[in-house]
Protein backbone atom coordinates (compact mmCIF):
# COMPACT_ATOMS: atom_id res chain seq x y z
CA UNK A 1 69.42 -20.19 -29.78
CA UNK A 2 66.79 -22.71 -29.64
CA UNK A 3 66.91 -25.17 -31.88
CA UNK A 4 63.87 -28.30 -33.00
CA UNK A 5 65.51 -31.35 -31.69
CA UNK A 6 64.14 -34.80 -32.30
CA UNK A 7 63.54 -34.96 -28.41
CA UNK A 8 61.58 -31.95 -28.14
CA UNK A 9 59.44 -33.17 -31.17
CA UNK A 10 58.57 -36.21 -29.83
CA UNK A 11 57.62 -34.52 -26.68
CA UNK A 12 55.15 -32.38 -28.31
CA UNK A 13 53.57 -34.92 -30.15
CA UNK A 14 52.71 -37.07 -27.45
CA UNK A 15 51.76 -33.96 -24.93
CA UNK A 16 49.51 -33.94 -27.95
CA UNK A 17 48.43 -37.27 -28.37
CA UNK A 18 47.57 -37.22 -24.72
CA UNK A 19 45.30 -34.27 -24.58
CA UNK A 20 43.70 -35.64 -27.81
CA UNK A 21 42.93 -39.12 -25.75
CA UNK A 22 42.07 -37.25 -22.38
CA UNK A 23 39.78 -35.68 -23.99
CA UNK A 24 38.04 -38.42 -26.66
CA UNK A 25 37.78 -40.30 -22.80
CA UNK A 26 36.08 -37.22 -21.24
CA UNK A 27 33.52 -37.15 -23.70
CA UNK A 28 32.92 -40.37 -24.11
CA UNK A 29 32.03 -40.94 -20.38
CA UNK A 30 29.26 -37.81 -20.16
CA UNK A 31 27.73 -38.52 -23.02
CA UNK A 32 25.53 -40.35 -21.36
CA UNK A 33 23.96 -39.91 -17.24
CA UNK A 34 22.04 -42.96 -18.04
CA UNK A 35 23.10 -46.61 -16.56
CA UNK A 36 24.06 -48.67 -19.42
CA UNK A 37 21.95 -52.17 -19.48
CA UNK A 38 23.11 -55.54 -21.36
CA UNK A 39 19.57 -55.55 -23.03
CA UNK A 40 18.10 -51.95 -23.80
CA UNK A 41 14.82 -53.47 -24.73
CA UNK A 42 14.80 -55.12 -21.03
CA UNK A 43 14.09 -51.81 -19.60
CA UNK A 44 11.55 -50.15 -22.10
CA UNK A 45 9.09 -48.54 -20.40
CA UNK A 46 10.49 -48.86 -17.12
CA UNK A 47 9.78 -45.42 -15.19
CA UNK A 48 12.57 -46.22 -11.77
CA UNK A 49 11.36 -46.64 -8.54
CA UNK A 50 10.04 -44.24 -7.65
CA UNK A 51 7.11 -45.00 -5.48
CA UNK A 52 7.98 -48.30 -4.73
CA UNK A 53 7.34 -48.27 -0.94
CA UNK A 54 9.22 -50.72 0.87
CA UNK A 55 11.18 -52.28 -2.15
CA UNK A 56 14.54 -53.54 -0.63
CA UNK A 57 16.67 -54.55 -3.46
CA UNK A 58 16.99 -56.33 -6.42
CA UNK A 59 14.69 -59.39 -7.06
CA UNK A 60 16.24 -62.90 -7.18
CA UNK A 61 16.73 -64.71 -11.03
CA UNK A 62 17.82 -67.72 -12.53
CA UNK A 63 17.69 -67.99 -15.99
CA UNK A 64 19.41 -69.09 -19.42
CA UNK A 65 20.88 -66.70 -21.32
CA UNK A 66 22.95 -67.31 -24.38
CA UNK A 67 23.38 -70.85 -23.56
CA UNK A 68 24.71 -69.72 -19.73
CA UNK A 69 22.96 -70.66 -16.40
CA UNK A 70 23.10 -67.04 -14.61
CA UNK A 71 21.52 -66.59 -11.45
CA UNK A 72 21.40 -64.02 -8.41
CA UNK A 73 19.34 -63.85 -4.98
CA UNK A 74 20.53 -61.80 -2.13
CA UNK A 75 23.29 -62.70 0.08
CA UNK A 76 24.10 -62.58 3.83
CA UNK A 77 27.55 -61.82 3.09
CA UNK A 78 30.08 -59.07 3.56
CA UNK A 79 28.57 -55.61 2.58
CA UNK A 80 30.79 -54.63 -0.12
CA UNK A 81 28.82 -56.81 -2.51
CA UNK A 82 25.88 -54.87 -1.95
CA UNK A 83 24.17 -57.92 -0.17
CA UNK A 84 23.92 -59.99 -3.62
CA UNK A 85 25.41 -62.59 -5.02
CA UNK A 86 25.66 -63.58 -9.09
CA UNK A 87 26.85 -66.69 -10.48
CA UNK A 88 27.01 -67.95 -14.07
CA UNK A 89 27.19 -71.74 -14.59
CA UNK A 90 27.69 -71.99 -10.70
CA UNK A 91 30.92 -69.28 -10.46
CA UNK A 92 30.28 -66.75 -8.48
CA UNK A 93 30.54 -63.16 -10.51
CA UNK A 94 32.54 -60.81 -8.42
CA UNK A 95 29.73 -57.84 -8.21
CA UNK A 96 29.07 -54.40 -6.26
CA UNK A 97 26.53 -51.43 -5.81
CA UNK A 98 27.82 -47.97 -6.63
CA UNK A 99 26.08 -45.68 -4.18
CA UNK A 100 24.20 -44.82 -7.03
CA UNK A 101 22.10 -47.76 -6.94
CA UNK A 102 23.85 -49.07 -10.11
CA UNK A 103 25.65 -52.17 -10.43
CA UNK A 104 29.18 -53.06 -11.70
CA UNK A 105 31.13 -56.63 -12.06
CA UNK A 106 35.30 -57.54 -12.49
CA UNK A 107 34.55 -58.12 -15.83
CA UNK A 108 32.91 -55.00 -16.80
CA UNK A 109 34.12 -52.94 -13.91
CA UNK A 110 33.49 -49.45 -15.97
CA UNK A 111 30.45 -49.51 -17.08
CA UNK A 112 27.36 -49.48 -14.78
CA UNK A 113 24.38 -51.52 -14.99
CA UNK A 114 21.11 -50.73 -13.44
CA UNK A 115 20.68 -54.41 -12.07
CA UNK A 116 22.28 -57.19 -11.38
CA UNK A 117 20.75 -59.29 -13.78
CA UNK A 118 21.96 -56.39 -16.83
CA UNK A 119 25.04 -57.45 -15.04
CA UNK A 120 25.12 -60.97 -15.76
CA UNK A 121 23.96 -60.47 -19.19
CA UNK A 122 26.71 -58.18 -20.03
CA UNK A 123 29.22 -60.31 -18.10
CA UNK A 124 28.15 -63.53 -20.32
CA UNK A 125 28.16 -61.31 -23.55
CA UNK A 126 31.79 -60.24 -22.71
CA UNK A 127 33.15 -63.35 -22.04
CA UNK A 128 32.22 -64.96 -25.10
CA UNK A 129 31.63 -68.52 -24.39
CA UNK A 130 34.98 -68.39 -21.62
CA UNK A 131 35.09 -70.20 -17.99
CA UNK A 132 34.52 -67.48 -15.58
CA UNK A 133 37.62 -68.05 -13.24
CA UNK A 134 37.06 -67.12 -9.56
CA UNK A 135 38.93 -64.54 -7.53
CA UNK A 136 41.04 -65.65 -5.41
């Protein structure tokens, strides 16, 4: 005879739970094919790059935003950056390319950015007035 026991119960439920999460997470990440920016308005209007002969990369920035010096130009160094190189307030921000042209950072290393300076921005909004620490 097979009886309910506390152990099997809890077993269920969280073979449950877990489905219930896996899938809430596989929805969430195709709901949308789209690169995620910092600043949606940045990008109105903007129709990719297509037809852009001989554009190389992103373009070098320095700006202020929210009170942060953020700034990126292209670098000479090791390829896994992508060949560019972020700082904010003089750190350098840890970024890379996906090799589908879209950008990622440590600090918001799941979502995807469509350039480095959306990467910046979102890295500045999400550490809410913090020191960025470098990697060491």
């Amino acid at each position: 005879m097979s009886q309910l026991t506390r152990r099997r119960a809890l077993g269920a439920t969280a073979t449950v739970v877990t489905g219930l999460v896996l899938t809430g997470f596989a929805r969430t990440a195709g709901a949308s094919s789209e690169p995620r920016t910092a600043d949606p308005k940045h990008n109105a209007g903007h129709q990719g790059h297509a037809g852009h002969a001989g554009h190389e990369g992103p373009q070098p920035f320095s700006e202020t935003f929210r009170g942060r010096r953020i700034e990126g130009a292209p670098s000479h160094g090791d390829g896994h950056h992508g060949g560019y190189a972020v700082r904010i307030d003089g750190e350098e921000l840890h970024v890379m390319q996906n090799a589908d042209s879209t950008w990622v950072s440590v600090i918001n290393h799941y979502e995807t950015f469509a350039t480095p300076r959306a990467v910046a921005r979102a890295a500045v909004i999400e550490l809410q007035g913090s020191e960025l620490v470098p990697l060491a």
